[in-house]
Protein backbone atom coordinates (compact mmCIF):
# COMPACT_ATOMS: atom_id res chain seq x y z
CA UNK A 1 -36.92 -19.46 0.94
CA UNK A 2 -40.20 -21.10 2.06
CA UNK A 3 -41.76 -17.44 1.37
CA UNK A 4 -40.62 -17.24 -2.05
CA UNK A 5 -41.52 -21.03 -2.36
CA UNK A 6 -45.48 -19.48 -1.65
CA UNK A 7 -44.73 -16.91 -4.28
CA UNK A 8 -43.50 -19.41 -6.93
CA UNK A 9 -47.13 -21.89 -6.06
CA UNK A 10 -49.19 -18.94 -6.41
CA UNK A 11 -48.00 -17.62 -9.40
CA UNK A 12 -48.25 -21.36 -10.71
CA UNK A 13 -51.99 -21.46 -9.55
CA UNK A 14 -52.88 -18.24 -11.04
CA UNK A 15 -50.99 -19.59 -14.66
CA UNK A 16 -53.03 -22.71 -14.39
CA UNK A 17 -56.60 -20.72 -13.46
CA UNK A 18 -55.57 -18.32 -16.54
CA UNK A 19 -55.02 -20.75 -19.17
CA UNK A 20 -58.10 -23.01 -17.79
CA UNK A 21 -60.65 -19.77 -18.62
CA UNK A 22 -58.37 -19.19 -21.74
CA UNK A 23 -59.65 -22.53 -23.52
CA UNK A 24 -63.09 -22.43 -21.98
CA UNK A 25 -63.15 -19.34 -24.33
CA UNK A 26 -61.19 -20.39 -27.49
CA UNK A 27 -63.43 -20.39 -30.46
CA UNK A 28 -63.16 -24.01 -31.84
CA UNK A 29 -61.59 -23.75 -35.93
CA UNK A 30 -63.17 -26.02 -37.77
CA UNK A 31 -61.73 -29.36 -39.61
CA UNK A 32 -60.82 -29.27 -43.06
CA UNK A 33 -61.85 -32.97 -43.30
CA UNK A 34 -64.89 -34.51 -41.22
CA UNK A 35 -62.76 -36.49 -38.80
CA UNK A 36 -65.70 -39.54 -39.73
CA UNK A 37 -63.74 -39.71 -43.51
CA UNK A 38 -59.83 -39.30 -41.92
CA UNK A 39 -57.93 -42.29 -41.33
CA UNK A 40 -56.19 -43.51 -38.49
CA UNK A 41 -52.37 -43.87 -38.42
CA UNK A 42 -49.70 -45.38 -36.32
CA UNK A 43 -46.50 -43.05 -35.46
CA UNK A 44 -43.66 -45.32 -36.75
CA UNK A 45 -40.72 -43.31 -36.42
CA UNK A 46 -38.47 -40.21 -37.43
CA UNK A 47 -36.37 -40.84 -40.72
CA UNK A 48 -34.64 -38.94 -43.04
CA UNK A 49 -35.47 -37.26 -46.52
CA UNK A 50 -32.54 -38.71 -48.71
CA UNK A 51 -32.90 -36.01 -51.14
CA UNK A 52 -32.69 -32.89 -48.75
CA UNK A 53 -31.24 -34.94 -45.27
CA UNK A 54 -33.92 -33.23 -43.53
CA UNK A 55 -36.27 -35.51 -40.97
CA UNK A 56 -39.41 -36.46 -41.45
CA UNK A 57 -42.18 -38.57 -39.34
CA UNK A 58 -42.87 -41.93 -40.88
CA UNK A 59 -46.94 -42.74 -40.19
CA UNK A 60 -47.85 -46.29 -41.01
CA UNK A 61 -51.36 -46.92 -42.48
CA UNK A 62 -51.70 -50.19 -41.98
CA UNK A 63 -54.81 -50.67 -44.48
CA UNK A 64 -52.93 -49.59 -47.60
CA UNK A 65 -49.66 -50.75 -45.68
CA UNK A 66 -48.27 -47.84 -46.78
CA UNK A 67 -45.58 -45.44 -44.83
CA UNK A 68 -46.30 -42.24 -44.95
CA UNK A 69 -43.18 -39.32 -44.52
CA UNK A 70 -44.54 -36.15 -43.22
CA UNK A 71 -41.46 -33.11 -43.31
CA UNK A 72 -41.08 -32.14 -39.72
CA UNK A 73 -38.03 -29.44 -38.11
CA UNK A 74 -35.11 -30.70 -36.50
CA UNK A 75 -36.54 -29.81 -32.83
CA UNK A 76 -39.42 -31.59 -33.27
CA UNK A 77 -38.06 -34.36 -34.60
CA UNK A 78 -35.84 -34.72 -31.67
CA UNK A 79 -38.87 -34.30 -29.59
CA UNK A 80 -40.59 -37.41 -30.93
CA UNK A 81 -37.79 -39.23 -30.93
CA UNK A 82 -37.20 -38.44 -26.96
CA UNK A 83 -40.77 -40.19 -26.60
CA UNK A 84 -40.59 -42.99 -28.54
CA UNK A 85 -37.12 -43.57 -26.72
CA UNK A 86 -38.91 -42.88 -23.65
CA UNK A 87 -36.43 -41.21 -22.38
CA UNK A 88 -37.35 -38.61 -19.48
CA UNK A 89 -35.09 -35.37 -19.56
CA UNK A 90 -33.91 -33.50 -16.72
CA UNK A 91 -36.48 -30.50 -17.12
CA UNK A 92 -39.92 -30.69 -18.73
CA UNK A 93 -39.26 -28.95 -22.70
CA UNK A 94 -41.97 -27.97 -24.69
CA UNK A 95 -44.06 -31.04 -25.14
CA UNK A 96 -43.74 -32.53 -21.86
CA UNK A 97 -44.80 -28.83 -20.20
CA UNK A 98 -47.94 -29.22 -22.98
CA UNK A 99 -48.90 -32.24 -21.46
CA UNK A 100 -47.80 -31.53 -17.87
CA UNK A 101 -50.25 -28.36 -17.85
CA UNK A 102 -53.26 -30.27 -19.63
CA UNK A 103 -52.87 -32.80 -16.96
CA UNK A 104 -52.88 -30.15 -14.58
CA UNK A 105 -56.03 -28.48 -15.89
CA UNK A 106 -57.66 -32.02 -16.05
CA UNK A 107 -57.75 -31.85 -19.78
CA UNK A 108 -57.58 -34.50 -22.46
CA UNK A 109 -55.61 -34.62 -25.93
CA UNK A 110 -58.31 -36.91 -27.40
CA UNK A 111 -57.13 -36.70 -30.95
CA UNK A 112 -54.63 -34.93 -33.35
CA UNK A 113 -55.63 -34.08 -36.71
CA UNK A 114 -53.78 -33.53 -39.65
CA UNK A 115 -56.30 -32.53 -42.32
CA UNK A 116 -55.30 -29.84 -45.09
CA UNK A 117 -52.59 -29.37 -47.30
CA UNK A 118 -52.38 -25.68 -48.47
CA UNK A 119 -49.56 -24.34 -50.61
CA UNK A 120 -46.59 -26.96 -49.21
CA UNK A 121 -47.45 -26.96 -46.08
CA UNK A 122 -49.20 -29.02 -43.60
CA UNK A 123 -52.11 -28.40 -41.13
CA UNK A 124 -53.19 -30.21 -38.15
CA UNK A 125 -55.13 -29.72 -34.97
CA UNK A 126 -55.49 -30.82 -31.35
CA UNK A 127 -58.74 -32.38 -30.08
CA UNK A 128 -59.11 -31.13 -26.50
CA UNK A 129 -61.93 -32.48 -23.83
CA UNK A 130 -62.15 -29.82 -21.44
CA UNK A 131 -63.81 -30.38 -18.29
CA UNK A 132 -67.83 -28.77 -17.81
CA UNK A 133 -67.61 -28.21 -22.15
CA UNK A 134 -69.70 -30.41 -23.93
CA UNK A 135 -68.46 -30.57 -27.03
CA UNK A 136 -63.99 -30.81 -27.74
CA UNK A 137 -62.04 -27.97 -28.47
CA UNK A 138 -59.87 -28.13 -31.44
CA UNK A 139 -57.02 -26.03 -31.54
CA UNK A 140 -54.89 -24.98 -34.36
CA UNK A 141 -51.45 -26.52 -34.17
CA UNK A 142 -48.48 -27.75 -36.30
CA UNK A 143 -48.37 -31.21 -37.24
CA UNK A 144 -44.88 -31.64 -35.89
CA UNK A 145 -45.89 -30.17 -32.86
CA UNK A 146 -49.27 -32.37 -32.49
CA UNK A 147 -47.42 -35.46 -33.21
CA UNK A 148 -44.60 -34.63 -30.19
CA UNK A 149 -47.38 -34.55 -28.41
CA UNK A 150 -49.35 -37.31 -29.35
CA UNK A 151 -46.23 -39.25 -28.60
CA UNK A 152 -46.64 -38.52 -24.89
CA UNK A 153 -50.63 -38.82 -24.81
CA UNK A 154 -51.28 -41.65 -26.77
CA UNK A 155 -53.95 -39.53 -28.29
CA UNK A 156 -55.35 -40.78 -31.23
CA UNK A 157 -53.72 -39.63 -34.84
CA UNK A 158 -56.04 -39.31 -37.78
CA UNK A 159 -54.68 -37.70 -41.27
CA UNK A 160 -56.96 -36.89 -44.09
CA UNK A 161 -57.20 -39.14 -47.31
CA UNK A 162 -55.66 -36.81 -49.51
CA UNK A 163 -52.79 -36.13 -47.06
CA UNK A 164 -51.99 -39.73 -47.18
CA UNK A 165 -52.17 -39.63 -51.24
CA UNK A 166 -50.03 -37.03 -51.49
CA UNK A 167 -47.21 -38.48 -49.32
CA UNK A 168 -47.19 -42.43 -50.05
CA UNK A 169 -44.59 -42.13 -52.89
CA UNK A 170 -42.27 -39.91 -50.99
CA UNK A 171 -38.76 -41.18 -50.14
CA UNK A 172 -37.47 -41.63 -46.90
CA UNK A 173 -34.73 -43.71 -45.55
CA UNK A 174 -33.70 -44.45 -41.94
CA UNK A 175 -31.60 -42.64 -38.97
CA UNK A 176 -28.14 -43.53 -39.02
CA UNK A 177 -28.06 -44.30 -35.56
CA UNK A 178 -30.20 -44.92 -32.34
CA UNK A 179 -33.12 -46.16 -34.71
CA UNK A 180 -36.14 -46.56 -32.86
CA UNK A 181 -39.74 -47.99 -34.19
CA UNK A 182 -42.88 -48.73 -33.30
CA UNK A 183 -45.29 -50.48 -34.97
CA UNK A 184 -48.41 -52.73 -34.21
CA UNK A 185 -47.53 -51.59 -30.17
CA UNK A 186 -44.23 -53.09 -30.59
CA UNK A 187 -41.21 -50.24 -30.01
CA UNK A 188 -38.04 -51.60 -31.25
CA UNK A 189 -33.86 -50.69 -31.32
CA UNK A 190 -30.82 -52.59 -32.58
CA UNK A 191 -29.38 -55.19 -30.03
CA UNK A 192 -26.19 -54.65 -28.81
CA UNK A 193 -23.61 -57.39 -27.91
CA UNK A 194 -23.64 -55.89 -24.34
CA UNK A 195 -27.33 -56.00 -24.45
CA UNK A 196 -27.58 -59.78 -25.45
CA UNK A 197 -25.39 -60.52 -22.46
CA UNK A 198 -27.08 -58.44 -19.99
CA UNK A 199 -30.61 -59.72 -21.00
CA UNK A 200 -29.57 -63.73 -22.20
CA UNK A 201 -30.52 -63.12 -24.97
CA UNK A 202 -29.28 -65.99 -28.19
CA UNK A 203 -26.89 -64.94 -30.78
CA UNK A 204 -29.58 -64.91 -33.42
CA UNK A 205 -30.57 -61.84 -35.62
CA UNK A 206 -33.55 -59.96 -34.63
CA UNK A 207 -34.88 -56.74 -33.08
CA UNK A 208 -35.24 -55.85 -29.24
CA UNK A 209 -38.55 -54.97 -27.98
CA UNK A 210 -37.77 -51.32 -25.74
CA UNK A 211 -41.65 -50.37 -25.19
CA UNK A 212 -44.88 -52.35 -25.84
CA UNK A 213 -48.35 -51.73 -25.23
CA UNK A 214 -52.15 -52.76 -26.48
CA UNK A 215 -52.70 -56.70 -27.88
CA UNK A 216 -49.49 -57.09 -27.88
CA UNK A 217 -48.58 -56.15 -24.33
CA UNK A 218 -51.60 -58.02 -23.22
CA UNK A 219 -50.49 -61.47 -25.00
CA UNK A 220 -47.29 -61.14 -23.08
CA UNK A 221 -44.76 -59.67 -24.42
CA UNK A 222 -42.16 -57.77 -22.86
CA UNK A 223 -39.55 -55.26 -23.14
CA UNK A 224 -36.06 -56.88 -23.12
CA UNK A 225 -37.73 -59.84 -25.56
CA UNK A 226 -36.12 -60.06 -28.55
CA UNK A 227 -38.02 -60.38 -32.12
CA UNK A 228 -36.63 -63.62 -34.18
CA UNK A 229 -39.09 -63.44 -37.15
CA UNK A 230 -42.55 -61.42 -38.54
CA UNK A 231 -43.75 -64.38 -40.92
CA UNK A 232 -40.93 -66.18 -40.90
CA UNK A 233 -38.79 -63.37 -42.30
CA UNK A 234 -36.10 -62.35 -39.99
CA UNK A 235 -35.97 -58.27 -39.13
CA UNK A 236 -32.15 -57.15 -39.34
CA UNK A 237 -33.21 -54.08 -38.09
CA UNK A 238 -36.19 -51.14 -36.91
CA UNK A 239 -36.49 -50.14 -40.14
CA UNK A 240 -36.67 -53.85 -41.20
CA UNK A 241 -39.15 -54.51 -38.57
CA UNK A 242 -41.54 -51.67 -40.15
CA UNK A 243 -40.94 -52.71 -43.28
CA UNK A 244 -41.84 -56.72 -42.80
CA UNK A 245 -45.12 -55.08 -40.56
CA UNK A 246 -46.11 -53.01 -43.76
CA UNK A 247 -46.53 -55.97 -45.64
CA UNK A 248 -48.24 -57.88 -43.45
CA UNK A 249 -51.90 -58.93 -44.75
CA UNK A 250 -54.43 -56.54 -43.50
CA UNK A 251 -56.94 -59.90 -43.67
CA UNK A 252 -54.61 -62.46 -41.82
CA UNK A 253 -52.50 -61.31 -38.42
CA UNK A 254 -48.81 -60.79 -38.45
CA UNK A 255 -47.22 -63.98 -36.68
CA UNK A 256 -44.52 -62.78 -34.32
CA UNK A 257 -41.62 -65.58 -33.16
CA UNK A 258 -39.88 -64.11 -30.04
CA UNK A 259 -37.47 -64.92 -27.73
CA UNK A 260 -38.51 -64.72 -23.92
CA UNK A 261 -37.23 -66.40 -20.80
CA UNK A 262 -34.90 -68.62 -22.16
CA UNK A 263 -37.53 -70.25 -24.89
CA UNK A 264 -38.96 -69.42 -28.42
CA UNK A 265 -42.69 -68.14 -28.20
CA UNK A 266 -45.07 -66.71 -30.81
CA UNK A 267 -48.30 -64.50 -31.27
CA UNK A 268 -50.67 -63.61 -33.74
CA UNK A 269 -51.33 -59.62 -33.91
CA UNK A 270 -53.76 -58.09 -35.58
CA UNK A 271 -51.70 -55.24 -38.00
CA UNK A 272 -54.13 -52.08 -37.12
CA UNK A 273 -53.15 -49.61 -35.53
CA UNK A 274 -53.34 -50.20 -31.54
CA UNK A 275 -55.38 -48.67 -28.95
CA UNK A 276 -53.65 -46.71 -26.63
CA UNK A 277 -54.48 -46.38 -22.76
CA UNK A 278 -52.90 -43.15 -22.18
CA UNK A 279 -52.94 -44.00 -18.44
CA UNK A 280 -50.86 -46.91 -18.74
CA UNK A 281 -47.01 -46.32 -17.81
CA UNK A 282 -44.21 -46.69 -19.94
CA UNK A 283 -42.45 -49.33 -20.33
CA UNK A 284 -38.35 -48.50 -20.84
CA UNK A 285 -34.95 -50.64 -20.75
């Protein structure tokens, strides 16, 4: 056992060496956009195209307010999902093995890129710091597949202008169940009866706070909280939630009214899109 234990390690070491020289000699593609002119998005969620029930990730620019769908497969939709749920499966799949071997090669998903649109179909690109290279690698990939990762990393998500133009009037609707949403920092799900009685929490409509993280987390806010209001307008739901956050002011920050310990608080958040430390750990029910 112990000897094939040695085998397994070594083998791993050599995989890990391999790949290491493999992206110290990838040639670098080039952007379609200069990553200077893209704009920075938020990863809302994964809804559904009415027309065609297939998924697509919802992006919120929070300049334009606008929600963005981007068409995504089924597997990779589940993948996001599985982040922004934060849930942790039994075995590494794809995208945790992605970022599992970039940790292990101390290298750094700076940024994903999604910057051409050619023929239907969407391009993207991951932003790599690789130890002893000067300059990033970026790396030909899906957008679906950046994005799943990004989820994980916290790695930055810029989109090209045009991208967003082409996408804002797209329709898009909601999950029927096991809706989850992030926006300013703030991930949200429905509250359950057996919820509200596990956490105290009032008989009043609202949103519960699963994950948090940036200005938000830093003003205090906490999962197990539960959302009462975004400018006085109550969210029924996630979707609601990113919907009332959409049309907050980009000039004036979103007031949030939130249930914590027994007593009504509120914060002001700014509505941009949050930095992320990607070295800070989750925060899950």
């Amino acid at each position: 056992m112990q000897a094939r234990v040695r085998r397994y390690s070594a083998f791993l070491v050599l995989l890990l060496a391999g790949l290491f020289v493999s992206l110290q000699g990838v040639q670098a593609r080039e952007p379609a956009v200069d990553p200077d002119e893209m704009v920075a998005v938020e990863l809302a969620t994964v809804g559904m195209n009415p027309a065609t029930r297939t998924p697509v990730v919802l992006l919120r620019e929070p300049v334009s307010g606008d929600i963005v769908p981007i068409a995504i497969g089924v597997a990779e939709a589940r993948a996001i999902l599985l982040a922004l749920h934060e849930s942790a499966p039994p075995r590494p799949q794809t995208h945790d093995l992605m970022r599992d071997l970039l940790d292990a090669l101390d290298a750094r998903l700076s940024r994903i890129l999604i910057d051409d649109l050619r023929d239907g179909t969407y391009h993207g690109a991951l932003e790599l710091a690789i130890p002893e290279r000067e300059e990033s690698l970026l790396v030909d990939s899906r957008p679906s597949d950046a994005l799943a990762l990004a989820a994980r990393t916290g790695a930055t998500i810029l989109v090209a202008p045009r991208i967003l133009i082409s996408a804002r009037d797209l329709e898009y609707e909601g999950l029927d169940q096991d809706q989850v949403v992030t926006a300013v920092g703030i991930t949200v799900v429905e509250v359950t009866d057996e919820l509200r009685d596990a956490l105290g929490l009032p008989d009043e409509e609202g949103v519960l706070v699963s994950g948090v993280r940036g200005e938000a987390a830093d003003q205090g806010l906490a999962a197990g909280d539960l959302i009462l209001s975004v400018d006085d307008a109550v969210p029924e739901s996630p979707m609601d939630f990113l919907d009332l956050i959409r049309r907050s002011s980009e000039d004036e920050p979103a007031i949030i009214r939130y249930w914590q310990d027994g007593e009504e608080r509120s914060m002001e958040l700014d509505t941009g899109v949050p930095e992320v430390d990607p070295d800070a750990p989750g925060i899950q029910l």
